[in-house]
C-alpha atoms as a PDB file:
ATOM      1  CA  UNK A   1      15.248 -10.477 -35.086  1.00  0.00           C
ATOM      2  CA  UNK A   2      11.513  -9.086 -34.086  1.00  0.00           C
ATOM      3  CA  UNK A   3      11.433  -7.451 -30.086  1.00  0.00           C
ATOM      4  CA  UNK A   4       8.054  -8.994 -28.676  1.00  0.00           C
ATOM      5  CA  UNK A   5       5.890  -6.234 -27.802  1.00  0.00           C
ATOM      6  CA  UNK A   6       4.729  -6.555 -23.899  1.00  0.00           C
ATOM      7  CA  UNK A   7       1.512  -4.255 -22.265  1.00  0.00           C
ATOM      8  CA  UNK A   8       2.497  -2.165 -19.645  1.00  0.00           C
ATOM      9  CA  UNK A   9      -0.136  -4.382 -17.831  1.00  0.00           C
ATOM     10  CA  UNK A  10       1.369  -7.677 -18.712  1.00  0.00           C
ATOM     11  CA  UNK A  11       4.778  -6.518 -17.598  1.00  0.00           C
ATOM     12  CA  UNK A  12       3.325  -5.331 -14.107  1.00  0.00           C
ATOM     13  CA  UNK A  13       1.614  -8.746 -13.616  1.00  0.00           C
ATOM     14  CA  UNK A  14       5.158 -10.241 -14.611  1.00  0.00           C
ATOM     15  CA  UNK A  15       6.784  -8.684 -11.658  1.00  0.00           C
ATOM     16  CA  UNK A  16       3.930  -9.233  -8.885  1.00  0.00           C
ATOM     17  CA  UNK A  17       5.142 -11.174  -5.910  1.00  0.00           C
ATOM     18  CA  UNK A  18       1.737 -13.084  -4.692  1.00  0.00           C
ATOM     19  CA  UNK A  19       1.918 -12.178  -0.920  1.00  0.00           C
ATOM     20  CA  UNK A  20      -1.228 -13.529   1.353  1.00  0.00           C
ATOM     21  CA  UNK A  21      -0.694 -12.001   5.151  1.00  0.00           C
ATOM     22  CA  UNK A  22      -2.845 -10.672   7.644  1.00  0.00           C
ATOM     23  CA  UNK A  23      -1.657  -6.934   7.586  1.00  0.00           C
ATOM     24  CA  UNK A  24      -1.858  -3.621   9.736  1.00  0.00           C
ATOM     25  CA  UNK A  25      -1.934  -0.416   8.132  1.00  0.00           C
ATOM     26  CA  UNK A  26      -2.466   3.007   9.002  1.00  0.00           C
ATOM     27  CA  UNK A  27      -5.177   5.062   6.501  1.00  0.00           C
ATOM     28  CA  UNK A  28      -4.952   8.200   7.149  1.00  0.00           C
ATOM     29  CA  UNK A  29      -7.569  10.649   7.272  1.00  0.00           C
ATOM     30  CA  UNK A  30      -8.501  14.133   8.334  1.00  0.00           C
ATOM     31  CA  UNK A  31      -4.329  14.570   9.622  1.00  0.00           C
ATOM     32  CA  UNK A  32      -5.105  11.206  11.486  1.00  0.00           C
ATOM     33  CA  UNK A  33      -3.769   7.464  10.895  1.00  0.00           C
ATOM     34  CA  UNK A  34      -6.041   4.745  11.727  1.00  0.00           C
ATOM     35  CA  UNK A  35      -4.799   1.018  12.204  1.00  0.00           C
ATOM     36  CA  UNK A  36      -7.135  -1.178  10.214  1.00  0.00           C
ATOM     37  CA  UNK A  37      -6.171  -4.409   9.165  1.00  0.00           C
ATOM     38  CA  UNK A  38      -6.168  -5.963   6.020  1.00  0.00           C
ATOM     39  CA  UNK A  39      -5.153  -8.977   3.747  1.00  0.00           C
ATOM     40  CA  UNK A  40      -2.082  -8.869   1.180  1.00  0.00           C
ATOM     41  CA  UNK A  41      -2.321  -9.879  -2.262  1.00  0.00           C
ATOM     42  CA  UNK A  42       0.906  -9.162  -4.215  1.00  0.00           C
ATOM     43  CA  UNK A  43       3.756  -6.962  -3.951  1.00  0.00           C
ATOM     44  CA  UNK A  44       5.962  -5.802  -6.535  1.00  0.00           C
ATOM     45  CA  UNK A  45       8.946  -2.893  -6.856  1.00  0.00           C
ATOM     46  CA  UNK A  46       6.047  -0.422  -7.325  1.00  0.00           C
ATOM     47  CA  UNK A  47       3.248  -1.339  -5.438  1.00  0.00           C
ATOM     48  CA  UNK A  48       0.739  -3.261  -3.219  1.00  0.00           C
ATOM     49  CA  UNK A  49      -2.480  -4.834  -3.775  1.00  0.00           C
ATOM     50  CA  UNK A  50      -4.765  -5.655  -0.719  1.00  0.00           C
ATOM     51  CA  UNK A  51      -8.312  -6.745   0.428  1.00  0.00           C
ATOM     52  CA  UNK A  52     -10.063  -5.369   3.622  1.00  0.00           C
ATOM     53  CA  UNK A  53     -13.267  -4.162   4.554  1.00  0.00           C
ATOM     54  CA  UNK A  54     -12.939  -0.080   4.377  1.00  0.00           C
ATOM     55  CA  UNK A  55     -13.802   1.822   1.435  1.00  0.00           C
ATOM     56  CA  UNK A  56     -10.933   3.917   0.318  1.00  0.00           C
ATOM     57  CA  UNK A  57     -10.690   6.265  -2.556  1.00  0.00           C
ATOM     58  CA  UNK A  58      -8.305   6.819  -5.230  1.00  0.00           C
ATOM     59  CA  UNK A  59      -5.500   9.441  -4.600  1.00  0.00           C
ATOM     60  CA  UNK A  60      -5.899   8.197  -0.118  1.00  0.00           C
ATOM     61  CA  UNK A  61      -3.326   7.692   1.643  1.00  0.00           C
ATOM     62  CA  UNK A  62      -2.011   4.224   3.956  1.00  0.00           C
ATOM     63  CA  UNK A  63       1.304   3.633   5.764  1.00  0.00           C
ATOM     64  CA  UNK A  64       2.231   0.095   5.159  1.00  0.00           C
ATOM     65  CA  UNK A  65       5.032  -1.593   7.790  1.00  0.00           C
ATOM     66  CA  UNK A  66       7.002  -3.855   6.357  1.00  0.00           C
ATOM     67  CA  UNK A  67       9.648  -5.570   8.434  1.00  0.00           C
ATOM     68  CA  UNK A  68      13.404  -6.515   7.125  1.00  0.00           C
ATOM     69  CA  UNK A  69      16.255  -7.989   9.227  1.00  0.00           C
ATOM     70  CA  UNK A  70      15.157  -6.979  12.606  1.00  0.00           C
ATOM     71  CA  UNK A  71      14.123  -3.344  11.519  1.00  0.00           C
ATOM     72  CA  UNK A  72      10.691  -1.955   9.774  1.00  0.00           C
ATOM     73  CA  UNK A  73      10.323   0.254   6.926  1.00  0.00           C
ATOM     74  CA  UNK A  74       7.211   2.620   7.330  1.00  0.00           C
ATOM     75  CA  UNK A  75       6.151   2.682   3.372  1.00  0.00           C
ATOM     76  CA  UNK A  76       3.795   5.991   2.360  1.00  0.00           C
ATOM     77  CA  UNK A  77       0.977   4.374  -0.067  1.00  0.00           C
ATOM     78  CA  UNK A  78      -1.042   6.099  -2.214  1.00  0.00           C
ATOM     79  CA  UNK A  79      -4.595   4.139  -3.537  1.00  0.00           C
ATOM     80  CA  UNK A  80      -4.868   3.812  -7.094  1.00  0.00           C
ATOM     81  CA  UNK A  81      -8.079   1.914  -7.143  1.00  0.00           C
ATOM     82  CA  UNK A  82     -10.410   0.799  -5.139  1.00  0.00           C
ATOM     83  CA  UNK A  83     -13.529  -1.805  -6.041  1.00  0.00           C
ATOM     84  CA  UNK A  84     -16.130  -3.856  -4.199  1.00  0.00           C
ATOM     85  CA  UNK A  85     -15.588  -7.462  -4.682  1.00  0.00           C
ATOM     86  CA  UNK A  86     -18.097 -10.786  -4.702  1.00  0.00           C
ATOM     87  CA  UNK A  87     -17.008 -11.231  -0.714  1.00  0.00           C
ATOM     88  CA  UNK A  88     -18.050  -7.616  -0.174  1.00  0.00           C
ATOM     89  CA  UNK A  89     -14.635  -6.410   0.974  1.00  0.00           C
ATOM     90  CA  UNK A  90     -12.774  -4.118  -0.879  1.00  0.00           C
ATOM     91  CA  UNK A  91      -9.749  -5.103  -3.911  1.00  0.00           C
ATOM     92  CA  UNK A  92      -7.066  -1.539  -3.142  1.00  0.00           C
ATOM     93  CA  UNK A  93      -3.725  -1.116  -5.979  1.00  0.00           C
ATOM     94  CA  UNK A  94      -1.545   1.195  -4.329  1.00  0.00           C
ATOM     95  CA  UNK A  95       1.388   2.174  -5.353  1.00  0.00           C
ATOM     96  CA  UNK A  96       4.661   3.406  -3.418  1.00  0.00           C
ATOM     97  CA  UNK A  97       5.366   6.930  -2.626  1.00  0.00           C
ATOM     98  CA  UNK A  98       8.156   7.051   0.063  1.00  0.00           C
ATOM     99  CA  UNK A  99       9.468   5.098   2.827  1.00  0.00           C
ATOM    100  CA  UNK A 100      11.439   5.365   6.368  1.00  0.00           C
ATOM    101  CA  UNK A 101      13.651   2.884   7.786  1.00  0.00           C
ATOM    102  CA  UNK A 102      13.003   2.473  11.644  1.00  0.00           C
ATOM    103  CA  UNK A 103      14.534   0.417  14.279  1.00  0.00           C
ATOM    104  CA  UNK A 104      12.240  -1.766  15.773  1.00  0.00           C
ATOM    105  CA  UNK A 105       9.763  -1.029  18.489  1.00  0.00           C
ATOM    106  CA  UNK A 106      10.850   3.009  17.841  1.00  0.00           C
ATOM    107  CA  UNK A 107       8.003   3.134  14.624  1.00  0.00           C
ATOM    108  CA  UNK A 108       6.301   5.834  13.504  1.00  0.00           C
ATOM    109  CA  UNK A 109       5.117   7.901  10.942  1.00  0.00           C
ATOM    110  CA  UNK A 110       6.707  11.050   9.759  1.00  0.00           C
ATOM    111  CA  UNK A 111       4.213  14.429  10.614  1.00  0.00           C
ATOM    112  CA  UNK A 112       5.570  15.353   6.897  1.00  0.00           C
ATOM    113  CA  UNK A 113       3.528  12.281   5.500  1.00  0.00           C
ATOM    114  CA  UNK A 114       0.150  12.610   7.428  1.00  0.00           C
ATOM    115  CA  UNK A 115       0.468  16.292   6.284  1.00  0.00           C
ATOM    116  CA  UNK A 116       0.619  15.211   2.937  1.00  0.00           C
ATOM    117  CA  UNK A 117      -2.070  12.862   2.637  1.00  0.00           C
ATOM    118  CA  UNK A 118      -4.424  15.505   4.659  1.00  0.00           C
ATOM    119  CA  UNK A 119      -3.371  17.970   2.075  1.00  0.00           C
ATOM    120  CA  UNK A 120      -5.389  15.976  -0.798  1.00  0.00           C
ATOM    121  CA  UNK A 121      -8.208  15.991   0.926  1.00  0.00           C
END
């Protein structure tokens, strides 16, 4: 029996959850986090694909929230890509880097992470 061979790129597409929501973020910049907000396209294990209307830059930084069961997990991003589409906003891939469990209303992002992204830039 022949194993089909799969793309790395079909297999991601495979796994993508499509995800449309109106979402906050926090890019960080210059050892500050800015809320801007943007539009979900897809989630998967690895990653996060979004629209909004801010340029980023590949190797950036964003905090994405994402409440569970009454509690939010602050997710570290980091932008893969990052290209103008026809609407004029902005297609971001991120992909996951670390994340904290916090209770809600008590979020926030660790100092270790805004260090971090400030570091690369």
């Amino acid at each position: 029996m022949m194993a089909a061979i799969v793309s790395a790129s079909d297999l991601r597409s495979r796994n993508r959850c499509p995800m449309q929501l109106k979402t906050r973020i926090f890019y960080i910049t210059n050892s500050v986090a800015s809320a801007i907000w943007t539009q979900t396209r897809d989630i998967s294990l690895t990653g996060v694909g979004l629209l909004c209307d801010d340029l980023m830059h590949k190797g950036d930084h964003f905090v994405l929230p994402i409440a569970l069961e009454g509690q939010t997990n602050m997710v570290l991003c980091e932008v893969k890509y990052c290209r103008r589409v026809a609407s004029g906003q902005f297609s971001v891939g991120a992909s996951f880097v670390a994340s904290q469990r916090c209770e809600k209303g008590a979020e926030t992002i660790p100092v270790k992470w805004i260090d971090v992204a400030s570091a690369d830039v």
